[in-house]
PDB file of N, CA and C in Angstrom:
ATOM      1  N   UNK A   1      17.770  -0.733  -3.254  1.00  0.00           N
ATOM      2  CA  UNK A   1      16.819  -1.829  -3.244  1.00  0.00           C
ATOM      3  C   UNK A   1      17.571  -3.151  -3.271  1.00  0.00           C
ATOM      4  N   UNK A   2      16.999  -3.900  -2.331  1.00  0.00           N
ATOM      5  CA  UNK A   2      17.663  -5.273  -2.676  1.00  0.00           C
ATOM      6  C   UNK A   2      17.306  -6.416  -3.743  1.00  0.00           C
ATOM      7  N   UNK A   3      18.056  -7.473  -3.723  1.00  0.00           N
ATOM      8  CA  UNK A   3      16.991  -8.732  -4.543  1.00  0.00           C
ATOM      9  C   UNK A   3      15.832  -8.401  -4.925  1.00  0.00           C
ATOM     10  N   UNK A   4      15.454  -9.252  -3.553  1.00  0.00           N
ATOM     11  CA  UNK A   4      14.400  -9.048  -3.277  1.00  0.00           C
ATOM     12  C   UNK A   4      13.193  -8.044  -3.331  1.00  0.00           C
ATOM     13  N   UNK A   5      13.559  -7.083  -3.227  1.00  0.00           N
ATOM     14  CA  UNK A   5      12.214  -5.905  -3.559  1.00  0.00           C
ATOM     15  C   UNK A   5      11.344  -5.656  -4.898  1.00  0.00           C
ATOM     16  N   UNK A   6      10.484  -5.939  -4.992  1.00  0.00           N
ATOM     17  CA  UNK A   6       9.736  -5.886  -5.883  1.00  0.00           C
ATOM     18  C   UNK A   6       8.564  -4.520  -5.698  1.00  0.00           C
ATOM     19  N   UNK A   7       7.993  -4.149  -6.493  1.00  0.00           N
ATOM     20  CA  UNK A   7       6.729  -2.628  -6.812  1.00  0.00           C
ATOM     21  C   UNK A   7       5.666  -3.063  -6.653  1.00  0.00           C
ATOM     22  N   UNK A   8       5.175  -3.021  -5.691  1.00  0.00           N
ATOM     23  CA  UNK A   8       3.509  -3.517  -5.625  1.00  0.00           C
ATOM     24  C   UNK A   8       2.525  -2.245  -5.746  1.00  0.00           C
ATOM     25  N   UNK A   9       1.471  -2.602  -6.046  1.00  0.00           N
ATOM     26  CA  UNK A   9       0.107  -1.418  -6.448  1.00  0.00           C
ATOM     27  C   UNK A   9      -0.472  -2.143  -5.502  1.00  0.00           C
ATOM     28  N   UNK A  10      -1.150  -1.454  -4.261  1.00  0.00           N
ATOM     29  CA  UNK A  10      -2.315  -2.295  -3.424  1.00  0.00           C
ATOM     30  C   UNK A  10      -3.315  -1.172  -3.781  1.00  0.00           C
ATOM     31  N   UNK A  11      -4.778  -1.709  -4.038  1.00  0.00           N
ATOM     32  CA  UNK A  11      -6.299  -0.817  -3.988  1.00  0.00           C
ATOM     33  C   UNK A  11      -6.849  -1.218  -2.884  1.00  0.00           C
ATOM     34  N   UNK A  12      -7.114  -0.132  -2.156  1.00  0.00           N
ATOM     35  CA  UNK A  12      -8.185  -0.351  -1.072  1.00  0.00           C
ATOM     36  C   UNK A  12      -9.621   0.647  -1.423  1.00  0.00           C
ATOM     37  N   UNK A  13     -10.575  -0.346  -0.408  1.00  0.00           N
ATOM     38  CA  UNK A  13     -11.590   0.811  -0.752  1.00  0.00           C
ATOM     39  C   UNK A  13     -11.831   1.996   0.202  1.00  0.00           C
ATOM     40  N   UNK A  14     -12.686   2.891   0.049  1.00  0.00           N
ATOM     41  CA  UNK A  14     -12.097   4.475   0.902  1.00  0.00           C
ATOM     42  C   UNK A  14     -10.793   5.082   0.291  1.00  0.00           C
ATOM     43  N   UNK A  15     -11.331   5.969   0.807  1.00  0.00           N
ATOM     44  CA  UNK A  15     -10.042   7.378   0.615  1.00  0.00           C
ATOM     45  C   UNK A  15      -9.499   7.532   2.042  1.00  0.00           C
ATOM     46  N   UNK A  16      -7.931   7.487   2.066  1.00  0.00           N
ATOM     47  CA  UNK A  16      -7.080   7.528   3.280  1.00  0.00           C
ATOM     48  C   UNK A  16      -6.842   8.926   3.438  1.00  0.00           C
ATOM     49  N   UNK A  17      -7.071   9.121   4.522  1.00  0.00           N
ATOM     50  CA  UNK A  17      -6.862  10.983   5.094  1.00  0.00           C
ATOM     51  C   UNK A  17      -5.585  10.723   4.647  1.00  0.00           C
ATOM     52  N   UNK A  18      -4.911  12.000   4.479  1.00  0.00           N
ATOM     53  CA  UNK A  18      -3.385  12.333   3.884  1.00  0.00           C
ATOM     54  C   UNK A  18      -2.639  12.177   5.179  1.00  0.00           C
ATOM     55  N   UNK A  19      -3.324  12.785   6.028  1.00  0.00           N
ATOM     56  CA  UNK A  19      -2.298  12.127   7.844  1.00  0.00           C
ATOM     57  C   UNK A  19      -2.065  10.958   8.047  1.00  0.00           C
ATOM     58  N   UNK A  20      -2.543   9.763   7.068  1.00  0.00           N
ATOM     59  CA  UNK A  20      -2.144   8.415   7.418  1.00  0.00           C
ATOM     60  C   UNK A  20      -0.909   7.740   6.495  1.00  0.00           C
ATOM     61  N   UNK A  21      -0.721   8.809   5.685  1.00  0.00           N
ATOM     62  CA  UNK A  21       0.628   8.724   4.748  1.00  0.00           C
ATOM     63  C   UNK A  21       1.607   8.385   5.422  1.00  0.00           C
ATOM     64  N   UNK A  22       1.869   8.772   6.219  1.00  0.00           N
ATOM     65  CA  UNK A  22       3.065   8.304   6.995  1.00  0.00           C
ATOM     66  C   UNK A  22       3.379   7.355   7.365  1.00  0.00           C
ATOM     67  N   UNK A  23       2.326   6.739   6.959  1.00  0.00           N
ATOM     68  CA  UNK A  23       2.205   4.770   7.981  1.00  0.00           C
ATOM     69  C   UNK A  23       2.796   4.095   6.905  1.00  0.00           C
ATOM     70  N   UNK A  24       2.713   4.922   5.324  1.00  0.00           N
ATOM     71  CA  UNK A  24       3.280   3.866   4.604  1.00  0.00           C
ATOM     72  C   UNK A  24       4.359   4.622   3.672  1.00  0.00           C
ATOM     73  N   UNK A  25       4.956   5.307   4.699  1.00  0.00           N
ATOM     74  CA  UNK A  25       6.675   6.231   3.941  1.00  0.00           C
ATOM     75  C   UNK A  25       7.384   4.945   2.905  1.00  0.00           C
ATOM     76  N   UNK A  26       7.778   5.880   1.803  1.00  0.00           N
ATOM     77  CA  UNK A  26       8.655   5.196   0.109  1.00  0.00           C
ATOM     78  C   UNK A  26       7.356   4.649  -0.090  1.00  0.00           C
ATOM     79  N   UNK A  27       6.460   5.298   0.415  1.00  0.00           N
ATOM     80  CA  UNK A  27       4.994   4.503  -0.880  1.00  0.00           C
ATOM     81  C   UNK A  27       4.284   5.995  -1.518  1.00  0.00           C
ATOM     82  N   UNK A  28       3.965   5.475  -2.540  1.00  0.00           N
ATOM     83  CA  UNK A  28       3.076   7.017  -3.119  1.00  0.00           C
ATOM     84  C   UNK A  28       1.715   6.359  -2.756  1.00  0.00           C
ATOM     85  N   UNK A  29       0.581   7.515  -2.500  1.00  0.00           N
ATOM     86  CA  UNK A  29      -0.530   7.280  -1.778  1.00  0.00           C
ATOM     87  C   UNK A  29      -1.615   7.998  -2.457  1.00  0.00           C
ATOM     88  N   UNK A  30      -2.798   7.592  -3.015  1.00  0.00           N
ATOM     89  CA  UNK A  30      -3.030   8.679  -4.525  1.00  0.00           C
ATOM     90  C   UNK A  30      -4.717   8.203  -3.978  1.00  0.00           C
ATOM     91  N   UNK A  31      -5.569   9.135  -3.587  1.00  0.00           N
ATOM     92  CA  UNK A  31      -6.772   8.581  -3.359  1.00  0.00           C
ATOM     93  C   UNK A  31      -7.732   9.070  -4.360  1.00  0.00           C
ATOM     94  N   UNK A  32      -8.799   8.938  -5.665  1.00  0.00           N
ATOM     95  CA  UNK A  32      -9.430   8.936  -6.143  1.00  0.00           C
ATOM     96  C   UNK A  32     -10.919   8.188  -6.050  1.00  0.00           C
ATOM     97  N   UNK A  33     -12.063   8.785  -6.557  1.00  0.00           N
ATOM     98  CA  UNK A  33     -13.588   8.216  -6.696  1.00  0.00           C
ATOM     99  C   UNK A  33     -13.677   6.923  -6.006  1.00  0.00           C
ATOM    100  N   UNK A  34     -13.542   7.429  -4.514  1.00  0.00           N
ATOM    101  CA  UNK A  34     -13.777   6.105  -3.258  1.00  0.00           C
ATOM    102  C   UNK A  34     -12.553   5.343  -2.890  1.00  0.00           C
ATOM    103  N   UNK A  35     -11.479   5.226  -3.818  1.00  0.00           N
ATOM    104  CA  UNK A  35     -10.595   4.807  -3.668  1.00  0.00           C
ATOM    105  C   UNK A  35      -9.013   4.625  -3.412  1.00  0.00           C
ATOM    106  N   UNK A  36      -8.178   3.688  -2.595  1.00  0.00           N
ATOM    107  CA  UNK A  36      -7.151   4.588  -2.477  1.00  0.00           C
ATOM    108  C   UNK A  36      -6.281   3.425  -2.946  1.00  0.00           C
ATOM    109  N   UNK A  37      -5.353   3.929  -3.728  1.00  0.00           N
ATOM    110  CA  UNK A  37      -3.741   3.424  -3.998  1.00  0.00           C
ATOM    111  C   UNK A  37      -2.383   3.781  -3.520  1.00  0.00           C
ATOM    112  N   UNK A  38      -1.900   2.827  -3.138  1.00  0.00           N
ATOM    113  CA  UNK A  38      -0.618   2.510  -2.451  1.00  0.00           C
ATOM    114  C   UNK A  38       0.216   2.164  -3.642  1.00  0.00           C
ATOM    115  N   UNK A  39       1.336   2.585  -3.967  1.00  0.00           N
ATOM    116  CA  UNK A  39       2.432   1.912  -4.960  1.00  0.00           C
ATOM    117  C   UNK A  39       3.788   2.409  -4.721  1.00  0.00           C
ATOM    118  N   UNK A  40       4.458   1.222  -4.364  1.00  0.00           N
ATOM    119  CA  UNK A  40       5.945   1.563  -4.422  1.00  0.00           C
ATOM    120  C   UNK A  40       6.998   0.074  -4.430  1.00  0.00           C
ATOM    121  N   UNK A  41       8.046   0.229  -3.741  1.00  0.00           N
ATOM    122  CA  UNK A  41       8.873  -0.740  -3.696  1.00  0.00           C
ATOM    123  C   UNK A  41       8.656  -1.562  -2.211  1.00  0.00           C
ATOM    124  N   UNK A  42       8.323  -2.368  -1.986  1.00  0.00           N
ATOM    125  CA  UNK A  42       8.397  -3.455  -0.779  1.00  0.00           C
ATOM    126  C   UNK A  42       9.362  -4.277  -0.572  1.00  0.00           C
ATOM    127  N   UNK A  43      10.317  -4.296   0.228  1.00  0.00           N
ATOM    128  CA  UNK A  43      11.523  -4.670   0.601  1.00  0.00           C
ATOM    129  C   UNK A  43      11.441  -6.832   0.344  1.00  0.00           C
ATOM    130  N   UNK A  44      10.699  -7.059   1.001  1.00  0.00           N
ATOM    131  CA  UNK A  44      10.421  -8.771   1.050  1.00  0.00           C
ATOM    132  C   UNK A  44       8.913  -8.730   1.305  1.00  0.00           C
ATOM    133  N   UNK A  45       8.960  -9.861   1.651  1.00  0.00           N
ATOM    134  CA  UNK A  45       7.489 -10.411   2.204  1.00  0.00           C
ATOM    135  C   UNK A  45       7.281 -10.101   3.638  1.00  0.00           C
ATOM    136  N   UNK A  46       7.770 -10.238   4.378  1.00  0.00           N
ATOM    137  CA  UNK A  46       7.678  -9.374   5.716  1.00  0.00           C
ATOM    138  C   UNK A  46       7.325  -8.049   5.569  1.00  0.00           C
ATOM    139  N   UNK A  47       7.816  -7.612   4.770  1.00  0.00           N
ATOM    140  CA  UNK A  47       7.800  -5.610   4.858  1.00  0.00           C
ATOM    141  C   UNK A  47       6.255  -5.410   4.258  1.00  0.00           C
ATOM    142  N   UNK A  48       5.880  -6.952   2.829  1.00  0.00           N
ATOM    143  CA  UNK A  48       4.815  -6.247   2.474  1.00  0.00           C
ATOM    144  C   UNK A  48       3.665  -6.743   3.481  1.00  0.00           C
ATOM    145  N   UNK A  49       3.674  -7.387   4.243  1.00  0.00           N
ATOM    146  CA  UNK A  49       3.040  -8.475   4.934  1.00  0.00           C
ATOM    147  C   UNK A  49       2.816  -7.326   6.302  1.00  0.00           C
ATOM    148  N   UNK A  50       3.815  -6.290   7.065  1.00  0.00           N
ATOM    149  CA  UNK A  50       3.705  -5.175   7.344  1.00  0.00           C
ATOM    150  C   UNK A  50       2.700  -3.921   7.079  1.00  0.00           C
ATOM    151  N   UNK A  51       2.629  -3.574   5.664  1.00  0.00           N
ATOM    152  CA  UNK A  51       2.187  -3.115   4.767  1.00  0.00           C
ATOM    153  C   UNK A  51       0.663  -3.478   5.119  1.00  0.00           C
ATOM    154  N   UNK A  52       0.324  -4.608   4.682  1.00  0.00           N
ATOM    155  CA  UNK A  52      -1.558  -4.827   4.761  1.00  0.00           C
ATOM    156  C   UNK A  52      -1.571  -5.250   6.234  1.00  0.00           C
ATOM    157  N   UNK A  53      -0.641  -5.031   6.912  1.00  0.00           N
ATOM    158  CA  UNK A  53      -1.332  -5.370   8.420  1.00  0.00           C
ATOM    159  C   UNK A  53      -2.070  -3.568   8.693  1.00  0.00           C
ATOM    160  N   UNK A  54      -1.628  -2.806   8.383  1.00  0.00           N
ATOM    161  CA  UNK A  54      -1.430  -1.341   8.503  1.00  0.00           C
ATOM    162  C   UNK A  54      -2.771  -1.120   7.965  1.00  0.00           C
ATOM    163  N   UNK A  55      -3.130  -1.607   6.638  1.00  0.00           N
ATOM    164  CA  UNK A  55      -4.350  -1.227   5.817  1.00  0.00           C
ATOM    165  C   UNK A  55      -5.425  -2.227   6.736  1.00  0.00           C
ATOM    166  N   UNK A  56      -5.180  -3.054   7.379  1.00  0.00           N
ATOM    167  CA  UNK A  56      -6.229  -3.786   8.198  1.00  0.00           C
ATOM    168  C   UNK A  56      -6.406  -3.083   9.400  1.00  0.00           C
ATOM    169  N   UNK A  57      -5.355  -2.477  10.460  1.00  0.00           N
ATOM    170  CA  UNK A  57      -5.380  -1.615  10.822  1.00  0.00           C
ATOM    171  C   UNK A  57      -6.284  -0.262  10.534  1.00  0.00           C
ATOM    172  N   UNK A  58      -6.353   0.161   9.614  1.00  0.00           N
ATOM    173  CA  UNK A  58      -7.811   1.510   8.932  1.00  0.00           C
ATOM    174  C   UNK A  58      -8.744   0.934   8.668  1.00  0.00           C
ATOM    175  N   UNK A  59      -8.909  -0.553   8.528  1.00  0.00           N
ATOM    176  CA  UNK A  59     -10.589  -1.224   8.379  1.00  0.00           C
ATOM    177  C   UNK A  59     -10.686  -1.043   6.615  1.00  0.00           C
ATOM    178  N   UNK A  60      -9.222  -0.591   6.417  1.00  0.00           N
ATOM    179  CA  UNK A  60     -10.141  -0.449   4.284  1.00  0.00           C
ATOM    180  C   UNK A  60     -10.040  -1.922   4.092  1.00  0.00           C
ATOM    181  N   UNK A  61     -11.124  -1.825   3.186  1.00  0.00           N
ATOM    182  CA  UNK A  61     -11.321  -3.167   2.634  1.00  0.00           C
ATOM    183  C   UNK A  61     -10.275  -3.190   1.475  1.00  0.00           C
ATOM    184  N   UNK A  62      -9.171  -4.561   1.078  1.00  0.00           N
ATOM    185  CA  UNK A  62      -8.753  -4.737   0.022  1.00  0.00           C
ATOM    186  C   UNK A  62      -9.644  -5.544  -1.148  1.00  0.00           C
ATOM    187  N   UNK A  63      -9.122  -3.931  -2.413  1.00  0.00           N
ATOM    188  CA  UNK A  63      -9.618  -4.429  -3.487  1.00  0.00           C
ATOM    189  C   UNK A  63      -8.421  -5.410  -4.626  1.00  0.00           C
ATOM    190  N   UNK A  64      -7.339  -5.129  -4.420  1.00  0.00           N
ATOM    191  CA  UNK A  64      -6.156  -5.499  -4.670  1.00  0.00           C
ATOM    192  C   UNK A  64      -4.893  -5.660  -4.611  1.00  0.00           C
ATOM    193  N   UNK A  65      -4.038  -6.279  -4.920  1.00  0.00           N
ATOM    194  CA  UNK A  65      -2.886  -6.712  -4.902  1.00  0.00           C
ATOM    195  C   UNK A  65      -1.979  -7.100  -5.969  1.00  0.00           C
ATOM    196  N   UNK A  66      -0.932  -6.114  -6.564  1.00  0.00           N
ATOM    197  CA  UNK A  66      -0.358  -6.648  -7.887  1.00  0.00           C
ATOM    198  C   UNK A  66       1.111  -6.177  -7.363  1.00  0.00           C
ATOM    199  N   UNK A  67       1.970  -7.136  -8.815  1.00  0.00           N
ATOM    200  CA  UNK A  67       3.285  -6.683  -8.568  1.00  0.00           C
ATOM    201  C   UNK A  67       3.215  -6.192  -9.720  1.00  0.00           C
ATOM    202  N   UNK A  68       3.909  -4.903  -9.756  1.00  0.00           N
ATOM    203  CA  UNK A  68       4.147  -4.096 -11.443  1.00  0.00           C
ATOM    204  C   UNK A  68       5.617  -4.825 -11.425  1.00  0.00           C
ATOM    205  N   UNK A  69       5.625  -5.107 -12.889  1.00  0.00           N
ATOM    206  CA  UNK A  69       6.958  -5.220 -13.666  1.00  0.00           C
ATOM    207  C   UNK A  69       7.724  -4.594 -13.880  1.00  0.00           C
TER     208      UNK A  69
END
């Protein structure tokens, strides 16, 4: 990991078929009661900026955006 990389948690709403895991490889992908979580390490702002282009891409609506400590 560089500097730069920080752990983000994104919530979207919907549950992501498990075949779309792949769109977001070094992320864990955990879908529960309507909802799905993304959490891992994001390289910069480009990579995460990558990242929700992908989830705009599936039409989920974002419920959030955090950096874990």
């Amino acid at each position: 990991m560089s500097a730069d990389t920080r752990v983000y948690e994104i919530r979207v709403q919907g549950e992501l078929a498990p075949r779309w895991s792949c769109w977001f490889a070094g992320l864990t992908v955990e879908t529960s009661d309507g909802e799905t979580v993304i959490v891992g390490p994001v390289d910069d702002q480009a990579a995460l900026h990558g990242v929700l282009a992908r989830i705009r891409d599936l039409g989920l609506p974002l419920l959030g955006l955090r950096v874990i400590d």
